[in-house]
N, C-alpha and C. Protein backbone atom coordinates (compact mmCIF):
# COMPACT_ATOMS: atom_id res chain seq x y z
N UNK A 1 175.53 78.46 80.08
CA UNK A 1 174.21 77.96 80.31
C UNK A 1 173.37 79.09 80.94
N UNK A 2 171.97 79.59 80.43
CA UNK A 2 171.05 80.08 80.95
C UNK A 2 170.42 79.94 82.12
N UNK A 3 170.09 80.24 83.20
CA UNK A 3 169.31 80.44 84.12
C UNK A 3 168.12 80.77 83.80
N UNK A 4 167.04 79.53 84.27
CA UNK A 4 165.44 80.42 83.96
C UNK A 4 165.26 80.85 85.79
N UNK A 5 164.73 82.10 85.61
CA UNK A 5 164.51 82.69 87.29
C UNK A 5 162.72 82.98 87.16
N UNK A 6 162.22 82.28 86.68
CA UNK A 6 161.15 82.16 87.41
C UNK A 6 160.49 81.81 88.37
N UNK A 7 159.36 82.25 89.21
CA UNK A 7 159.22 81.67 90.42
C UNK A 7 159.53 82.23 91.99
N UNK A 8 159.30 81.99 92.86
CA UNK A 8 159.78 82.73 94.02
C UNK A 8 160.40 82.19 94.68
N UNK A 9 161.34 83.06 95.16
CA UNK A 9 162.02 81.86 96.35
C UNK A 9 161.74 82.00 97.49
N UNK A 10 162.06 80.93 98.47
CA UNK A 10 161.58 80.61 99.23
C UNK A 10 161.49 81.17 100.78
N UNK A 11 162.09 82.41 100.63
CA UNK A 11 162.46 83.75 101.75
C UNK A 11 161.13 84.66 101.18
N UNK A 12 160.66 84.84 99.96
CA UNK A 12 159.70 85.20 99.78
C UNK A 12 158.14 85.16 99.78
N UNK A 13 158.21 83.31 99.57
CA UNK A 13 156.87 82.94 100.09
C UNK A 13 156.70 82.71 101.64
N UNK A 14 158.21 82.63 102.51
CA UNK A 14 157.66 82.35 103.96
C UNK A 14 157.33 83.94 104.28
N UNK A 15 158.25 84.91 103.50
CA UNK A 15 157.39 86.69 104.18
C UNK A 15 156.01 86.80 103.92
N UNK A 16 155.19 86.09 102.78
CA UNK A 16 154.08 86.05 102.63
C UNK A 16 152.95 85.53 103.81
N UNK A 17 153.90 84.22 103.75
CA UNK A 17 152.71 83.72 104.77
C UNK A 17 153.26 84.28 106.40
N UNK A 18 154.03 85.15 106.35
CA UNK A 18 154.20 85.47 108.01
C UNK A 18 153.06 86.95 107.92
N UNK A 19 152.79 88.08 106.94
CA UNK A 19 152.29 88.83 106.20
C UNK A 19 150.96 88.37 106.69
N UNK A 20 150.65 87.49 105.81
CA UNK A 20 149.10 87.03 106.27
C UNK A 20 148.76 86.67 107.23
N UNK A 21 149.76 85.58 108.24
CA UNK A 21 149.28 85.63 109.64
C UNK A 21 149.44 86.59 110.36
N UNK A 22 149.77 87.66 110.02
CA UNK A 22 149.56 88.83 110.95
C UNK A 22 148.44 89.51 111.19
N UNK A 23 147.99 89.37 109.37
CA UNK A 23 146.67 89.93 109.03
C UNK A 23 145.73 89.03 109.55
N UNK A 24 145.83 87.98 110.07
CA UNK A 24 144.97 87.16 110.37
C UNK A 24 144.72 87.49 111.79
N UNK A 25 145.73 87.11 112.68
CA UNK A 25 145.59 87.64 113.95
C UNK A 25 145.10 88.52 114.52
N UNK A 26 145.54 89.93 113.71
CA UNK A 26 144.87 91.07 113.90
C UNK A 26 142.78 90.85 113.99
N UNK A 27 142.84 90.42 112.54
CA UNK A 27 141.39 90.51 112.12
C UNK A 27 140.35 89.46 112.92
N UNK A 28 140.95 87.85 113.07
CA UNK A 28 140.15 87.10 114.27
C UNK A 28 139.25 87.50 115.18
N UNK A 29 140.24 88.43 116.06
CA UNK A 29 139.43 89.30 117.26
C UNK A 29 138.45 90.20 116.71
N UNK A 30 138.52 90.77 116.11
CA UNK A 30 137.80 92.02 115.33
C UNK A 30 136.35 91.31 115.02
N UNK A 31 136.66 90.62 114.19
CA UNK A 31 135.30 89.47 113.58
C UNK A 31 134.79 89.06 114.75
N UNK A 32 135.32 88.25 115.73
CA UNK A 32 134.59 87.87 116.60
C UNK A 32 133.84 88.91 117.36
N UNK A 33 134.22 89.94 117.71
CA UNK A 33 133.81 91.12 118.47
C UNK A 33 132.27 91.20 117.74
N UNK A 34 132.21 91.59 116.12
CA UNK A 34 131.82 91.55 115.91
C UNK A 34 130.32 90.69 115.57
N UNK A 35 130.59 89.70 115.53
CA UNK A 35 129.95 89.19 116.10
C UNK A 35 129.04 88.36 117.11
N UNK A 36 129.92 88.69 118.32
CA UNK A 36 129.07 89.23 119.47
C UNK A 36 128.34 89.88 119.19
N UNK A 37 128.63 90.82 118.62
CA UNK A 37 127.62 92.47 118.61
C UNK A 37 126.37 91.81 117.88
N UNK A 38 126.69 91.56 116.99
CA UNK A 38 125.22 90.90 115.92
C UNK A 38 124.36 90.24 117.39
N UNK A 39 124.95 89.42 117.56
CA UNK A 39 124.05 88.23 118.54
C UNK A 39 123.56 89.20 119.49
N UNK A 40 124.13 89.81 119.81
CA UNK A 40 123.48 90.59 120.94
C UNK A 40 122.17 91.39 120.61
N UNK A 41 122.39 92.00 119.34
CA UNK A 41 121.30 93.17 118.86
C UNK A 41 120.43 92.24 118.26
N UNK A 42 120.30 90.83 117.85
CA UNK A 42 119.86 89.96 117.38
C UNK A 42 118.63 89.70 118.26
N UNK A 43 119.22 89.52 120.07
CA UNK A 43 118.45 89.45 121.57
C UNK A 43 117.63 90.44 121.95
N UNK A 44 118.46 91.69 122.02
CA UNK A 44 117.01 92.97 122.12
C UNK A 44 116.28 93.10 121.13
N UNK A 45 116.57 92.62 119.61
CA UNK A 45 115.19 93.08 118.75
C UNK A 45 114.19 91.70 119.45
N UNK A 46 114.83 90.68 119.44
CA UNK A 46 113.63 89.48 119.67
C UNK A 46 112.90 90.07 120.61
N UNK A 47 113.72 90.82 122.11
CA UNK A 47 113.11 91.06 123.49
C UNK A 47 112.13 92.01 123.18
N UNK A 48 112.43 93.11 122.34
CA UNK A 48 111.43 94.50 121.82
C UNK A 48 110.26 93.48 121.41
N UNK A 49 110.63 92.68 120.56
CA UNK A 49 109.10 91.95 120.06
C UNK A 49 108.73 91.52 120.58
N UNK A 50 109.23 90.42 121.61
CA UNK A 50 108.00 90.25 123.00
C UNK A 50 107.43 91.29 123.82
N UNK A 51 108.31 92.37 123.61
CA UNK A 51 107.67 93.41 124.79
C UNK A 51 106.57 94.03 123.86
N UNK A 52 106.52 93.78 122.81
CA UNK A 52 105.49 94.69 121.93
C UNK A 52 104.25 94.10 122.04
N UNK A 53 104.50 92.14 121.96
CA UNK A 53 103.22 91.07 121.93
C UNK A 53 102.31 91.45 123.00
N UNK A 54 103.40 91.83 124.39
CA UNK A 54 103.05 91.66 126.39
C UNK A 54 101.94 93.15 125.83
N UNK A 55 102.25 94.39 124.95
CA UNK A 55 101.90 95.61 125.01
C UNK A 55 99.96 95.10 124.46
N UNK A 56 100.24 94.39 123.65
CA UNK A 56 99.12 94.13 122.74
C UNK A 56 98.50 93.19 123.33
N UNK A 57 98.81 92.55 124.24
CA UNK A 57 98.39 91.10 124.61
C UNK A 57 97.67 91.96 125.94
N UNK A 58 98.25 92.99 126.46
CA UNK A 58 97.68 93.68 127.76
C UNK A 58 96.65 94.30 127.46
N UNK A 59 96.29 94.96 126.31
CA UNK A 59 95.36 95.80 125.74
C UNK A 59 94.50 94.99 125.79
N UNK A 60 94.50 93.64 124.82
CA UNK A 60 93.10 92.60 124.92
C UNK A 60 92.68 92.42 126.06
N UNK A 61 93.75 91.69 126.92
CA UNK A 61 92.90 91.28 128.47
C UNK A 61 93.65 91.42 129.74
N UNK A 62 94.03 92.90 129.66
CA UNK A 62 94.05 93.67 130.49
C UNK A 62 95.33 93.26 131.39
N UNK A 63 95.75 92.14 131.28
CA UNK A 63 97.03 91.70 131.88
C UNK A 63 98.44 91.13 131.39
N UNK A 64 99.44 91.22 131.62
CA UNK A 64 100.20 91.13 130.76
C UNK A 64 100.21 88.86 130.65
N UNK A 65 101.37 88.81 129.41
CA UNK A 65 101.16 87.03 129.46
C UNK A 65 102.09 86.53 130.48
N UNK A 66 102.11 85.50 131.21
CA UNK A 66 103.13 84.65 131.88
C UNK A 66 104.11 83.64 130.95
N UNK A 67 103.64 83.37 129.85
CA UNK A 67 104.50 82.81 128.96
C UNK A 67 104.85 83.11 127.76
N UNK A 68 106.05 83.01 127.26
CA UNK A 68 106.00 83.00 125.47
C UNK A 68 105.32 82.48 124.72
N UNK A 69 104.66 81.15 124.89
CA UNK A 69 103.44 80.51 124.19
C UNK A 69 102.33 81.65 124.20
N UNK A 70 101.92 81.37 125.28
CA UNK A 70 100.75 82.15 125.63
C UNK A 70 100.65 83.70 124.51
N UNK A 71 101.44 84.42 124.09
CA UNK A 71 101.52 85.54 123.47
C UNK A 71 101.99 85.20 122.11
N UNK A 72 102.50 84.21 121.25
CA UNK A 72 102.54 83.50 120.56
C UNK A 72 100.81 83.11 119.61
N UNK A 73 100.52 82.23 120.60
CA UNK A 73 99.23 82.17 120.28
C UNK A 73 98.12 83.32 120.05
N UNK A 74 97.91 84.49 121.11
CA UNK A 74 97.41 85.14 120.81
C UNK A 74 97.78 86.73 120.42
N UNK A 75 98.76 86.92 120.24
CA UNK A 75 99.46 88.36 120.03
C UNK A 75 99.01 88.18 118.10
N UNK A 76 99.15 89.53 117.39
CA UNK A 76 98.79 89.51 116.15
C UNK A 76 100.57 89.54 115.42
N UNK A 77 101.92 89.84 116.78
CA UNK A 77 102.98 89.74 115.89
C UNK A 77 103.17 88.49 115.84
N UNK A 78 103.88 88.50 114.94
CA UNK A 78 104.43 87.06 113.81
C UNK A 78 106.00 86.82 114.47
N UNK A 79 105.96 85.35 115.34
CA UNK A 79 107.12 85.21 116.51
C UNK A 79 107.80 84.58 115.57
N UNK A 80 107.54 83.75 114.50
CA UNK A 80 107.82 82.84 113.49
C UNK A 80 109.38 83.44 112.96
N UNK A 81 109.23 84.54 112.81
CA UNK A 81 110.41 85.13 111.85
C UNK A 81 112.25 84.82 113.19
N UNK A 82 111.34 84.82 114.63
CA UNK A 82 112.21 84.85 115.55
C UNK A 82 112.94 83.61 115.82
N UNK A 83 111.97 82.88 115.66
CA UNK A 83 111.88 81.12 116.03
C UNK A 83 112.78 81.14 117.35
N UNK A 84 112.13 81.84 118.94
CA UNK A 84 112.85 82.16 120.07
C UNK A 84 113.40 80.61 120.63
N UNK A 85 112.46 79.66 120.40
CA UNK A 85 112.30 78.23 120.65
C UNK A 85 113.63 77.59 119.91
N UNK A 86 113.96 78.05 119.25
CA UNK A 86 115.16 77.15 118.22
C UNK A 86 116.39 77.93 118.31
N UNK A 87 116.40 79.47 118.85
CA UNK A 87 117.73 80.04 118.56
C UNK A 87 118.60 79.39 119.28
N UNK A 88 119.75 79.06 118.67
CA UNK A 88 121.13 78.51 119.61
C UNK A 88 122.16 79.22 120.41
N UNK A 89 121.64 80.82 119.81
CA UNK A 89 122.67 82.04 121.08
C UNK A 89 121.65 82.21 122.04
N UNK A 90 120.45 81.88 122.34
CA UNK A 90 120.27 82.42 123.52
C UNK A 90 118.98 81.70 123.60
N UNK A 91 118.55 81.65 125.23
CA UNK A 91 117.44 80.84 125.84
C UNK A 91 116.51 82.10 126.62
N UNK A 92 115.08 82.59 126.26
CA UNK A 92 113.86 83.42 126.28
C UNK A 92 113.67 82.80 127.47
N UNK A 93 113.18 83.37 128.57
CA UNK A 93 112.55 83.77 129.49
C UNK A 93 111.44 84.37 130.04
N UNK A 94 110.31 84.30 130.60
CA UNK A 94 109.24 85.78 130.81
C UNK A 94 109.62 85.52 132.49
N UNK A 95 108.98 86.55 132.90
CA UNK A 95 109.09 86.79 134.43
C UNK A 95 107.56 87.92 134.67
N UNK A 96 107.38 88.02 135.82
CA UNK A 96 105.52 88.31 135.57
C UNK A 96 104.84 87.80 134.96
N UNK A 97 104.16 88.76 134.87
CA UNK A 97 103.14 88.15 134.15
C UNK A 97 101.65 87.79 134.84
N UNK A 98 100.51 87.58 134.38
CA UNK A 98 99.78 86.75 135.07
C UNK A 98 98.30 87.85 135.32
N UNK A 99 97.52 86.68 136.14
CA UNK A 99 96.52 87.66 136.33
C UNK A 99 96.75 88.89 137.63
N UNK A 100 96.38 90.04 137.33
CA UNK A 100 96.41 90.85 137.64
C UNK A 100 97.84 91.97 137.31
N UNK A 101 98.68 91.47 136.59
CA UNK A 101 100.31 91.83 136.75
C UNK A 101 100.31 93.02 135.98
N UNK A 102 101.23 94.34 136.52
CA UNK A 102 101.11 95.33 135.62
C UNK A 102 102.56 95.21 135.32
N UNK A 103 103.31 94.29 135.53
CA UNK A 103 104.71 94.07 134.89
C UNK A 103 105.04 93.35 134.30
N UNK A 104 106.14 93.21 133.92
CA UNK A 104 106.55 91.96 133.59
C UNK A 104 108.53 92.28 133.12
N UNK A 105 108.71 91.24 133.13
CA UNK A 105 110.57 91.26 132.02
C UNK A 105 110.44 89.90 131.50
N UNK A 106 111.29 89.86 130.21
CA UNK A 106 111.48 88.92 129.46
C UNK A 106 112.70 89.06 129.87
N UNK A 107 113.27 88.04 129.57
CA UNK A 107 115.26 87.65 129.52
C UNK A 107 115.64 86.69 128.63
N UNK A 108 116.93 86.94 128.09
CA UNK A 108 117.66 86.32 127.02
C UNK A 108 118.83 85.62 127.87
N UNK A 109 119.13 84.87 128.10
CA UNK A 109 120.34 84.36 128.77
C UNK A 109 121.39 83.59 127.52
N UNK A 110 122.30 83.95 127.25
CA UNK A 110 123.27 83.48 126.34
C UNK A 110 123.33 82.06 126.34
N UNK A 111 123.39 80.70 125.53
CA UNK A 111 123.72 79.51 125.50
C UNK A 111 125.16 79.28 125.86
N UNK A 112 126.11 79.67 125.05
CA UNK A 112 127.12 79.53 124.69
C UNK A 112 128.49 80.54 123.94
N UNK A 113 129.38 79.92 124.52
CA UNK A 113 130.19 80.80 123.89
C UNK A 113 131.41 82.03 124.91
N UNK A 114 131.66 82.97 124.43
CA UNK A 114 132.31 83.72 125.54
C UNK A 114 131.89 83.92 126.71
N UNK A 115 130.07 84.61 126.40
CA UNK A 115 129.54 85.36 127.12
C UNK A 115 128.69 84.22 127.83
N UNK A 116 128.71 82.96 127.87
CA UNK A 116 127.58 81.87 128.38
C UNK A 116 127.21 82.70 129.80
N UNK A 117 125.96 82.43 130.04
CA UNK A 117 125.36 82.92 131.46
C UNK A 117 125.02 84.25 131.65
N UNK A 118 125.47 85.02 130.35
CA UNK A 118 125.19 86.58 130.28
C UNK A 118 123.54 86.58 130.17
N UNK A 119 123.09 87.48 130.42
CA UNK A 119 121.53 88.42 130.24
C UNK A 119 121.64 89.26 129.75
N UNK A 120 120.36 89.18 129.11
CA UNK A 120 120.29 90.77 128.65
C UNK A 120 118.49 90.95 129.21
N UNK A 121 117.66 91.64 129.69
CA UNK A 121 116.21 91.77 129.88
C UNK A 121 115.86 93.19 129.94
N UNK A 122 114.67 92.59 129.39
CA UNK A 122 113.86 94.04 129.20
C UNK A 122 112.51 93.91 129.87
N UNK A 123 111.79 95.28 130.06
CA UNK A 123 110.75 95.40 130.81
C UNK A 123 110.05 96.10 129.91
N UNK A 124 108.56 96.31 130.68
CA UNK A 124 107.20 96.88 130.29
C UNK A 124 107.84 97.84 129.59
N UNK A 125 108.50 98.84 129.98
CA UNK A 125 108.97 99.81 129.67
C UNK A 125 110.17 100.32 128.46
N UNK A 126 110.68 98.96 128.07
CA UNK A 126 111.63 98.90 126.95
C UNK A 126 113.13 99.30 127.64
N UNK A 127 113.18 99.17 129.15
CA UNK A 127 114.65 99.48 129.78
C UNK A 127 115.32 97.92 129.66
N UNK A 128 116.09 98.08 129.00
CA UNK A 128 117.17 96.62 128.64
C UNK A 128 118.01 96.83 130.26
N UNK A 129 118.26 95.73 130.72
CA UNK A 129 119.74 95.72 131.42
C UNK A 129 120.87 94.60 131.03
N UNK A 130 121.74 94.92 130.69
CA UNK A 130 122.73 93.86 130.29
C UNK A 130 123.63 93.28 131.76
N UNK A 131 123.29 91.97 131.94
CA UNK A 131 124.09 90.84 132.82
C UNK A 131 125.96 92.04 132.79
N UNK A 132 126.37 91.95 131.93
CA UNK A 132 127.61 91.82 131.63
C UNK A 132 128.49 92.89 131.96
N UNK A 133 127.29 93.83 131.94
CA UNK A 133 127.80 95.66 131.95
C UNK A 133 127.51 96.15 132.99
N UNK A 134 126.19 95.80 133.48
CA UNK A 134 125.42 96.55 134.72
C UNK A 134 124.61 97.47 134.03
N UNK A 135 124.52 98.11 132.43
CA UNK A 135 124.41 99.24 131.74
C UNK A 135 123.07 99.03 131.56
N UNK A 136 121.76 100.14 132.05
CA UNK A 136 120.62 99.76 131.10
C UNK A 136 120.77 101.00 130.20
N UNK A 137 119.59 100.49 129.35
CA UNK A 137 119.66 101.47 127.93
C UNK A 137 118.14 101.32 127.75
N UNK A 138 117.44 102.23 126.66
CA UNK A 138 116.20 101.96 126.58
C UNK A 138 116.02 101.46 124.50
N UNK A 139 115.20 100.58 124.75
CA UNK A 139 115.62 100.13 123.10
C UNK A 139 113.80 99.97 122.64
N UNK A 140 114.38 100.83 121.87
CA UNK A 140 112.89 100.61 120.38
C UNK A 140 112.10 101.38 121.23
N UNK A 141 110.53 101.73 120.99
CA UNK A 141 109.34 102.29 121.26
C UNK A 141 108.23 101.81 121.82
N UNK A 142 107.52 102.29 121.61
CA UNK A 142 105.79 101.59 121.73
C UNK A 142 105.20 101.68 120.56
């Protein structure tokens, strides 16, 4: 009688799937890292664009805004693309502001997730400081 040997046996499909959970394990962390990173660079571009509105919004009337509305309404950038009001990684902040104010910081405070309660803020000046690091950095221009 013939033997048909098709097929794998079954020392072969469990090396497979031990194979892939390795590859899996490995890669999890990696991805996630990764995206941290997104979310994060996601927070200073939004923060650069408020700091750009506060730049333009100071030029008109001479003081910087006390709120995100407030620069919303009258700034000529387009906050729409940001929708700061709806993001679910992180909750916008202003600080200054007001009449007479030659400062100001915006802040991003994380919702959720690893980093919940982290910051990240930026000033007049485009100096970020990150909650998490202590690290400032200076991001984007005028």
């Amino acid at each position: 009688m013939k033997m048909n040997k098709k097929g794998f046996t079954l020392v072969e499909l469990l090396m497979v799937v031990i194979i892939i959970g390795i590859l899996v394990t490995l890669a999890v962390p990696n991805y996630q890292k990764v995206v941290e990173r997104a979310k994060g660079t996601k927070a200073k571009a939004n923060l650069d664009m408020v700091r750009k509105a506060q730049i333009q919004y100071r030029a008109l009337v001479d003081e910087f805004a006390d709120a995100l509305a407030t620069l919303d309404s009258a700034s000529e950038i387009d906050f729409s693309s940001a929708n700061l009001n709806a993001d679910n990684d992180w909750t916008y902040t202003m600080g200054g502001g007001g009449s007479s104010s030659i400062a100001f910081t915006c802040e991003a405070a994380r919702r959720a997730g690893q980093f919940d309660g982290e910051t990240i803020t930026i000033d007049e000046d485009g100096v970020i400081t990150i909650s998490t690091t202590g690290t400032t950095e200076i991001w984007g221009g005028m």
